[in-house]
PDB file of N, CA and C in Angstrom:
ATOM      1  N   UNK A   1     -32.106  74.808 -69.224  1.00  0.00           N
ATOM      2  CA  UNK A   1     -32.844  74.584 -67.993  1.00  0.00           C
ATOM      3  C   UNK A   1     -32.397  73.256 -67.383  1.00  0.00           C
ATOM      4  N   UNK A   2     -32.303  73.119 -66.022  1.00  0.00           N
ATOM      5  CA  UNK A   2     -31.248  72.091 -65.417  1.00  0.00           C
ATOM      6  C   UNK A   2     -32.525  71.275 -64.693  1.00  0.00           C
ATOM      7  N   UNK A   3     -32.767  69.872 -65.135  1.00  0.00           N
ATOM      8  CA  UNK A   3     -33.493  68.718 -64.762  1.00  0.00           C
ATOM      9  C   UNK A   3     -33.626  68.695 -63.137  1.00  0.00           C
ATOM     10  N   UNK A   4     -34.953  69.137 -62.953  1.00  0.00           N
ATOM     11  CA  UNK A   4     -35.846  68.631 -61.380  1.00  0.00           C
ATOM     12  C   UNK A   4     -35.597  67.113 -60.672  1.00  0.00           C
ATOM     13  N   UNK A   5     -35.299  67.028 -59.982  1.00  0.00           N
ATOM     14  CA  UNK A   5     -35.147  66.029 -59.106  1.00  0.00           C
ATOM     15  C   UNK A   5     -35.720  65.881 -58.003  1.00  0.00           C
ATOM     16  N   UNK A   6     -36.663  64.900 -57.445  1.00  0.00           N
ATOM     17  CA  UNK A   6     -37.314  65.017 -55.861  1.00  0.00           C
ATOM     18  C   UNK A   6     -36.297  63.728 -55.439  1.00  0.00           C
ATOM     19  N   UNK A   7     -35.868  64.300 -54.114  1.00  0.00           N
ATOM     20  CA  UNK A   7     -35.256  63.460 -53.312  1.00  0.00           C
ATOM     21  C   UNK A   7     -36.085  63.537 -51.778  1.00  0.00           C
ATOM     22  N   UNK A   8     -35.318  62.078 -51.039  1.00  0.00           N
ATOM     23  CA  UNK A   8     -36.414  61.626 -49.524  1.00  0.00           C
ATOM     24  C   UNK A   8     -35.182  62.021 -48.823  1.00  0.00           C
ATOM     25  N   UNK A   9     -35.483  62.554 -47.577  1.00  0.00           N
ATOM     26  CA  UNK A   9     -34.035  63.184 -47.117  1.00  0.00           C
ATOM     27  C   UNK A   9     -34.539  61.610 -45.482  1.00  0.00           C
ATOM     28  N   UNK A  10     -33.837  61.948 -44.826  1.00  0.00           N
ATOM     29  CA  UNK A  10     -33.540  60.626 -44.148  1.00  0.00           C
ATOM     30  C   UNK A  10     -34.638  60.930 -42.713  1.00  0.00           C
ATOM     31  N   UNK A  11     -35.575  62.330 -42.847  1.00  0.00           N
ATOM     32  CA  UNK A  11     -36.551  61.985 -42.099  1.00  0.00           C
ATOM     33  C   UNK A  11     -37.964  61.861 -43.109  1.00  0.00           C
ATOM     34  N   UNK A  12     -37.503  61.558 -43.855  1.00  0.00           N
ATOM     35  CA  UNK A  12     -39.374  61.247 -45.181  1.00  0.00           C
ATOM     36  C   UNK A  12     -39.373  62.086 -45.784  1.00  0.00           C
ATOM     37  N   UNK A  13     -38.771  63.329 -45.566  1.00  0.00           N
ATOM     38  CA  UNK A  13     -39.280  64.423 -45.882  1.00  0.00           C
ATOM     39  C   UNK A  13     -39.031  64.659 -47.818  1.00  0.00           C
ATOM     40  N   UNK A  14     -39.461  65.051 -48.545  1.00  0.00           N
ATOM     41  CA  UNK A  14     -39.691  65.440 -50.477  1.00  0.00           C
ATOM     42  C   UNK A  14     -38.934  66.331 -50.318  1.00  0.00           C
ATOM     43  N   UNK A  15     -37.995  66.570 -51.438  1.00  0.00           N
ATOM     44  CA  UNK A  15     -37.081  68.004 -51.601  1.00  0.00           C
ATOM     45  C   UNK A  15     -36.811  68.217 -52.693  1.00  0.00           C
ATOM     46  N   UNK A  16     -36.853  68.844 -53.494  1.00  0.00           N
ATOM     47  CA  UNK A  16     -36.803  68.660 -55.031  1.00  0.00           C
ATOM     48  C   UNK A  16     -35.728  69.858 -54.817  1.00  0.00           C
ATOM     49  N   UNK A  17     -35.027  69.432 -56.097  1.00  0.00           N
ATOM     50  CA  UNK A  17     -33.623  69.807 -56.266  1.00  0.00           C
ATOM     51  C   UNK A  17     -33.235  69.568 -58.015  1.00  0.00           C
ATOM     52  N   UNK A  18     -32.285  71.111 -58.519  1.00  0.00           N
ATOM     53  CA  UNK A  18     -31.779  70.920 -59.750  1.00  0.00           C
ATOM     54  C   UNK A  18     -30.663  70.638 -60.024  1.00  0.00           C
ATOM     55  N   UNK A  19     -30.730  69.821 -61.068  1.00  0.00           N
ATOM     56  CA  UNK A  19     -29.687  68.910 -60.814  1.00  0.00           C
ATOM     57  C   UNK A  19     -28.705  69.685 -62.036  1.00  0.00           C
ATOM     58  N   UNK A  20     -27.533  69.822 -61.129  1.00  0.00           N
ATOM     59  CA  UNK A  20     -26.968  71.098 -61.855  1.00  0.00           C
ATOM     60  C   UNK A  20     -25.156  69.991 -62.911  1.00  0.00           C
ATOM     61  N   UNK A  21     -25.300  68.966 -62.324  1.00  0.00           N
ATOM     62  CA  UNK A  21     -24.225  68.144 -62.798  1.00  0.00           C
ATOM     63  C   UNK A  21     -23.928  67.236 -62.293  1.00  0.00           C
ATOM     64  N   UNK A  22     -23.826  65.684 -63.490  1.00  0.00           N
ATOM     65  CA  UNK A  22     -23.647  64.289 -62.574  1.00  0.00           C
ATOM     66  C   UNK A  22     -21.900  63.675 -63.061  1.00  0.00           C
ATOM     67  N   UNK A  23     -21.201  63.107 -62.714  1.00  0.00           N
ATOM     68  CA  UNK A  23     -20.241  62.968 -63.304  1.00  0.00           C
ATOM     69  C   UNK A  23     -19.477  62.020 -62.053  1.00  0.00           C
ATOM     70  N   UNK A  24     -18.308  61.016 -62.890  1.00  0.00           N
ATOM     71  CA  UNK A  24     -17.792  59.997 -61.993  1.00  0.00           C
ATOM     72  C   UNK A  24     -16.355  60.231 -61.856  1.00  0.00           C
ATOM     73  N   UNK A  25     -16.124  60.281 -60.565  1.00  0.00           N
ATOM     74  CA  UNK A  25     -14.773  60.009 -60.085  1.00  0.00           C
ATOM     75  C   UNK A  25     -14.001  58.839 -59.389  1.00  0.00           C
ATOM     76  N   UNK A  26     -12.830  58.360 -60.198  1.00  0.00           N
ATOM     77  CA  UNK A  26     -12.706  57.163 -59.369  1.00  0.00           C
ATOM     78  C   UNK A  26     -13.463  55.704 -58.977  1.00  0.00           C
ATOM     79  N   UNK A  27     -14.633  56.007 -59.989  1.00  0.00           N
ATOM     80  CA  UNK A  27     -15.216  54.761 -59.983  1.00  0.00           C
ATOM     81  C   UNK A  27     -16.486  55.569 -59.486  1.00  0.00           C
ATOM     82  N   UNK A  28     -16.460  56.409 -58.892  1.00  0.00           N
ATOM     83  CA  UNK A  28     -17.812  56.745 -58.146  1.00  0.00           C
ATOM     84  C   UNK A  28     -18.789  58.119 -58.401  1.00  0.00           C
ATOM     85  N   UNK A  29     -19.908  57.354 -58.753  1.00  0.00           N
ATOM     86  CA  UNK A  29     -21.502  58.764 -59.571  1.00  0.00           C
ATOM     87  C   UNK A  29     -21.023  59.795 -58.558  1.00  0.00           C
ATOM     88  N   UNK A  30     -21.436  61.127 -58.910  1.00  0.00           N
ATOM     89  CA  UNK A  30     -21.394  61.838 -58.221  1.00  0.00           C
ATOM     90  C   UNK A  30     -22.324  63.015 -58.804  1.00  0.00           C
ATOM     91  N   UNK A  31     -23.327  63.890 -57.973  1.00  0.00           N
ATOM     92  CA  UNK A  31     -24.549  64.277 -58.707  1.00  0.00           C
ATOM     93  C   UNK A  31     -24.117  65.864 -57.453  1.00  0.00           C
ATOM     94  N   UNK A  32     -24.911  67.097 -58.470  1.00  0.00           N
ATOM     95  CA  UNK A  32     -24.394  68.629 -57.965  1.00  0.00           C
ATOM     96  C   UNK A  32     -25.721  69.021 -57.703  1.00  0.00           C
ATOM     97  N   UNK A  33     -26.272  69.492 -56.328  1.00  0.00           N
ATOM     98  CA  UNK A  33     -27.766  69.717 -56.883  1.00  0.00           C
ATOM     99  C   UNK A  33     -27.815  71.097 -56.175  1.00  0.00           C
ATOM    100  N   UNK A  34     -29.096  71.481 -56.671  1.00  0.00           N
ATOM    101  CA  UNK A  34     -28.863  72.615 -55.712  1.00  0.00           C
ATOM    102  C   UNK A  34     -30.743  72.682 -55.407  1.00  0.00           C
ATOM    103  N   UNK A  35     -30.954  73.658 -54.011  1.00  0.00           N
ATOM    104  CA  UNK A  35     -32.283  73.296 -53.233  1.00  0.00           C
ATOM    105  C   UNK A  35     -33.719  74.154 -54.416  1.00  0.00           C
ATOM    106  N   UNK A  36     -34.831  74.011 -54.751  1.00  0.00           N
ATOM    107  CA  UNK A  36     -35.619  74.226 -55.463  1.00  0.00           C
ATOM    108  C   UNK A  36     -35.768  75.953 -54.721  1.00  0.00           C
ATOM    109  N   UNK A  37     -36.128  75.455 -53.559  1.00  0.00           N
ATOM    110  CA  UNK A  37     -36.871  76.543 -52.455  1.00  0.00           C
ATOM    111  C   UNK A  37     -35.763  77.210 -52.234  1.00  0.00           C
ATOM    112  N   UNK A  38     -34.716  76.958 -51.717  1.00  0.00           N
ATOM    113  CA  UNK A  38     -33.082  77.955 -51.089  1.00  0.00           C
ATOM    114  C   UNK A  38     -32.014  77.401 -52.393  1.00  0.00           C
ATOM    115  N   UNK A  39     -31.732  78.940 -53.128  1.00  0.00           N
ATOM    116  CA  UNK A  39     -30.649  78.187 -54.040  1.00  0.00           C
ATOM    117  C   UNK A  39     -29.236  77.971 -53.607  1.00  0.00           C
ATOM    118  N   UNK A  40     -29.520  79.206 -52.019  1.00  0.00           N
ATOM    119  CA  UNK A  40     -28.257  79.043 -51.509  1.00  0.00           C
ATOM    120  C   UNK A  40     -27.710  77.563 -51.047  1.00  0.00           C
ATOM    121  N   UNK A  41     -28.770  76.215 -50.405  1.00  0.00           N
ATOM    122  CA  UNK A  41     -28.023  75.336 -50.730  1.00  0.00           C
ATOM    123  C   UNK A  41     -28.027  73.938 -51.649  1.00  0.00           C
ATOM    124  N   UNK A  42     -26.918  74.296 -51.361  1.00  0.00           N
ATOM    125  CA  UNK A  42     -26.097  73.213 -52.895  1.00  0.00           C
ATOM    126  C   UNK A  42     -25.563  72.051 -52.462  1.00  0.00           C
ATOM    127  N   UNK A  43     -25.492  70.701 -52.882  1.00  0.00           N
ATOM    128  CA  UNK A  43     -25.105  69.607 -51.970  1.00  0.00           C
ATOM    129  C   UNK A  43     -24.501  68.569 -52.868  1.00  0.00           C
ATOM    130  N   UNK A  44     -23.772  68.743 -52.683  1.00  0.00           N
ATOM    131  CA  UNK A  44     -22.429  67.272 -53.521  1.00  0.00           C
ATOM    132  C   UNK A  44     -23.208  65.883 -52.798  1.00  0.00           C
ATOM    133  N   UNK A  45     -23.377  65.372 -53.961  1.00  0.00           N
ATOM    134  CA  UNK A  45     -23.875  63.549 -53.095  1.00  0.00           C
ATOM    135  C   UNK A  45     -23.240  62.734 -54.105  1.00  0.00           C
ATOM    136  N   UNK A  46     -22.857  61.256 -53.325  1.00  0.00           N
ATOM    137  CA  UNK A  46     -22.405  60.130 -54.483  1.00  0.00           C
ATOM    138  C   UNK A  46     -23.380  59.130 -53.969  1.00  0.00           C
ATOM    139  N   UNK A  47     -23.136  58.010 -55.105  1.00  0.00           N
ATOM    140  CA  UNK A  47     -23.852  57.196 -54.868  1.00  0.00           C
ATOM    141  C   UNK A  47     -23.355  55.865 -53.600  1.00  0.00           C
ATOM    142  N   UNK A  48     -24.058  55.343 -52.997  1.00  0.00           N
ATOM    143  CA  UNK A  48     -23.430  54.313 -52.068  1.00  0.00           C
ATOM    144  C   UNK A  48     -24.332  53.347 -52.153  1.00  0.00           C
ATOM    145  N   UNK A  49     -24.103  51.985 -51.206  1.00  0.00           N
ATOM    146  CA  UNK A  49     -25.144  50.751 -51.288  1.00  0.00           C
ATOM    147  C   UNK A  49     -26.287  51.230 -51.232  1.00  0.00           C
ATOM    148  N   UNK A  50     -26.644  52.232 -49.818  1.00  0.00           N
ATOM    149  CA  UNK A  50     -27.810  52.520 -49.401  1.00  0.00           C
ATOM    150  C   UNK A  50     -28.545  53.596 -50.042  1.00  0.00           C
ATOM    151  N   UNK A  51     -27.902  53.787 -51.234  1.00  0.00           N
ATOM    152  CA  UNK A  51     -28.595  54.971 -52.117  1.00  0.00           C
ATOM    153  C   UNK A  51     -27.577  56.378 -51.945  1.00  0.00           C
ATOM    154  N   UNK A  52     -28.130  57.462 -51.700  1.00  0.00           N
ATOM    155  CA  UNK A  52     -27.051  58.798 -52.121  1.00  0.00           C
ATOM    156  C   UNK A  52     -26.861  59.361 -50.829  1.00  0.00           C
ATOM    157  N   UNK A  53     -25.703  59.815 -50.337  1.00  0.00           N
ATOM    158  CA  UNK A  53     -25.268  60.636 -49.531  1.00  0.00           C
ATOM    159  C   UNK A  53     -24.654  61.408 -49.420  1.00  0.00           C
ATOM    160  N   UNK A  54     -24.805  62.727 -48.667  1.00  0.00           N
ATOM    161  CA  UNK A  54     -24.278  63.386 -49.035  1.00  0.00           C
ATOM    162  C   UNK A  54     -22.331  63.792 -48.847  1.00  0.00           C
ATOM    163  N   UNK A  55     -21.805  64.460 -49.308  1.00  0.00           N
ATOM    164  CA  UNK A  55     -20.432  64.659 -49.257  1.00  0.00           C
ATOM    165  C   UNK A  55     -20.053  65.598 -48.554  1.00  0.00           C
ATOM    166  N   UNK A  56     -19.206  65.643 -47.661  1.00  0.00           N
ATOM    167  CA  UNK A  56     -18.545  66.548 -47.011  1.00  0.00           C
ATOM    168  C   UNK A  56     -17.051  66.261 -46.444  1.00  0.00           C
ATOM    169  N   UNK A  57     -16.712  67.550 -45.436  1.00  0.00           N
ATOM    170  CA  UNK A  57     -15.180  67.764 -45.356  1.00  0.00           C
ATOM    171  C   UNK A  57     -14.341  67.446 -46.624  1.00  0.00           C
ATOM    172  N   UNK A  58     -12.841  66.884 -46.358  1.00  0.00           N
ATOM    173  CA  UNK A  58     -12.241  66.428 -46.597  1.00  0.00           C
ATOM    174  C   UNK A  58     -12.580  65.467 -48.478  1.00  0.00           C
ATOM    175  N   UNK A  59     -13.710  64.728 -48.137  1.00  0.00           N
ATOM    176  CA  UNK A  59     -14.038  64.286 -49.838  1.00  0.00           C
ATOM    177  C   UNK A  59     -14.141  65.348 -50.398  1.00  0.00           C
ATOM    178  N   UNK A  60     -15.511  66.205 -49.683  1.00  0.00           N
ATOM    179  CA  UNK A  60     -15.944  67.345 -50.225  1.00  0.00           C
ATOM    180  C   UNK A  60     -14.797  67.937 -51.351  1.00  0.00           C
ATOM    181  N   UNK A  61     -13.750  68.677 -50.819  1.00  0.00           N
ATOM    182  CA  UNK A  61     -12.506  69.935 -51.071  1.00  0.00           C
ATOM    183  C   UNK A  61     -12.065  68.247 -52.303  1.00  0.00           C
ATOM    184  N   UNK A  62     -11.962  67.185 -52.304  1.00  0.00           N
ATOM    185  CA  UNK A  62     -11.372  66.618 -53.326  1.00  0.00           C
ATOM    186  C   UNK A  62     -11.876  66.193 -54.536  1.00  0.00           C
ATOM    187  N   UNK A  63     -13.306  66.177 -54.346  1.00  0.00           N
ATOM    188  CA  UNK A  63     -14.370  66.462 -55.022  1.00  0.00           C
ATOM    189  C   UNK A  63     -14.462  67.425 -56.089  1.00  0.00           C
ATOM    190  N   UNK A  64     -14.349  68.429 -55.324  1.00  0.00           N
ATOM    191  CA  UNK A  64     -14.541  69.915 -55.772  1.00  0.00           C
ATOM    192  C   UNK A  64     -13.606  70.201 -56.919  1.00  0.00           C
ATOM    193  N   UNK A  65     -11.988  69.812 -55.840  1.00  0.00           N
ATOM    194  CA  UNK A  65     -11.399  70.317 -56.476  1.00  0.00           C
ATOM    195  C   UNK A  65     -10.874  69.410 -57.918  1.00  0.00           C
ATOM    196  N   UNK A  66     -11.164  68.015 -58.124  1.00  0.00           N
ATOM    197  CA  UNK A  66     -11.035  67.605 -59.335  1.00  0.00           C
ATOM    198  C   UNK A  66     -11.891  68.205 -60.312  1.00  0.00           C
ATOM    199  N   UNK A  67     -13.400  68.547 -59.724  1.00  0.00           N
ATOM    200  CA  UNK A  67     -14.513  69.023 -60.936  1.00  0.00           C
ATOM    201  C   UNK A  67     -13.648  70.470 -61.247  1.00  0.00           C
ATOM    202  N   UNK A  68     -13.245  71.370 -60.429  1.00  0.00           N
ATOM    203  CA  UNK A  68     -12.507  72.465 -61.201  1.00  0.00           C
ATOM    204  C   UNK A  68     -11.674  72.139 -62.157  1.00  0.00           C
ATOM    205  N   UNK A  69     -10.734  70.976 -61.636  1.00  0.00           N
ATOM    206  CA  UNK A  69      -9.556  71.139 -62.639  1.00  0.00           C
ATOM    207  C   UNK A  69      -9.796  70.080 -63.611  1.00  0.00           C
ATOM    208  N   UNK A  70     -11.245  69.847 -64.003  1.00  0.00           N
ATOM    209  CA  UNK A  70     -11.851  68.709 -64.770  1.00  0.00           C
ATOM    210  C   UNK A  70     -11.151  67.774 -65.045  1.00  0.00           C
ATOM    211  N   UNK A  71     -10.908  66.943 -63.912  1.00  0.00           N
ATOM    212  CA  UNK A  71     -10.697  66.034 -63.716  1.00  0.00           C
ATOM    213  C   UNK A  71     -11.724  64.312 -63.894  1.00  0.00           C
ATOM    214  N   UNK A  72     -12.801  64.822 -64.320  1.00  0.00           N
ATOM    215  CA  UNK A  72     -13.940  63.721 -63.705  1.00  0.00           C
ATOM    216  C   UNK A  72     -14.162  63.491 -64.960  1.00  0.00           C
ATOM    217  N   UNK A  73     -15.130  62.257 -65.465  1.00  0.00           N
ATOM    218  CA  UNK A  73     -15.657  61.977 -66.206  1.00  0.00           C
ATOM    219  C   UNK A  73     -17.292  62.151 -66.808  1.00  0.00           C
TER     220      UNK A  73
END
């Protein structure tokens, strides 16, 4: 069973999310979650100054594609 997480999304709003895998690339956390309520979505976030954000384009696909070819730590 994969560890609950509530996260504040950037209008206040609570979202709890399972946290399906955390792992570092390049120096940088990187956490797999997916939505409590919609499992359809799933959201790559790393960590930054201001706390977690999420990942997309371009990181996204490099992201991804190191966790396939287990690349990460």
């Amino acid at each position: 069973m994969s560890d609950e997480i509530t996260l504040i999304d950037e209008s206040g709003v609570e979202r709890r999310f399972r946290m399906h895998d955390a792992f570092d690339l390049e120096g940088v956390s990187y956490y797999l979650v997916e939505d409590v309520t919609d499992p359809d979505r799933v959201l790559l976030l790393r960590e930054a100054e201001s706390g977690l954000e999420t990942v997309d384009s371009d990181d996204f696909k490099k992201v991804m594609q190191a966790l396939e070819e287990d690349k990460v730590d």
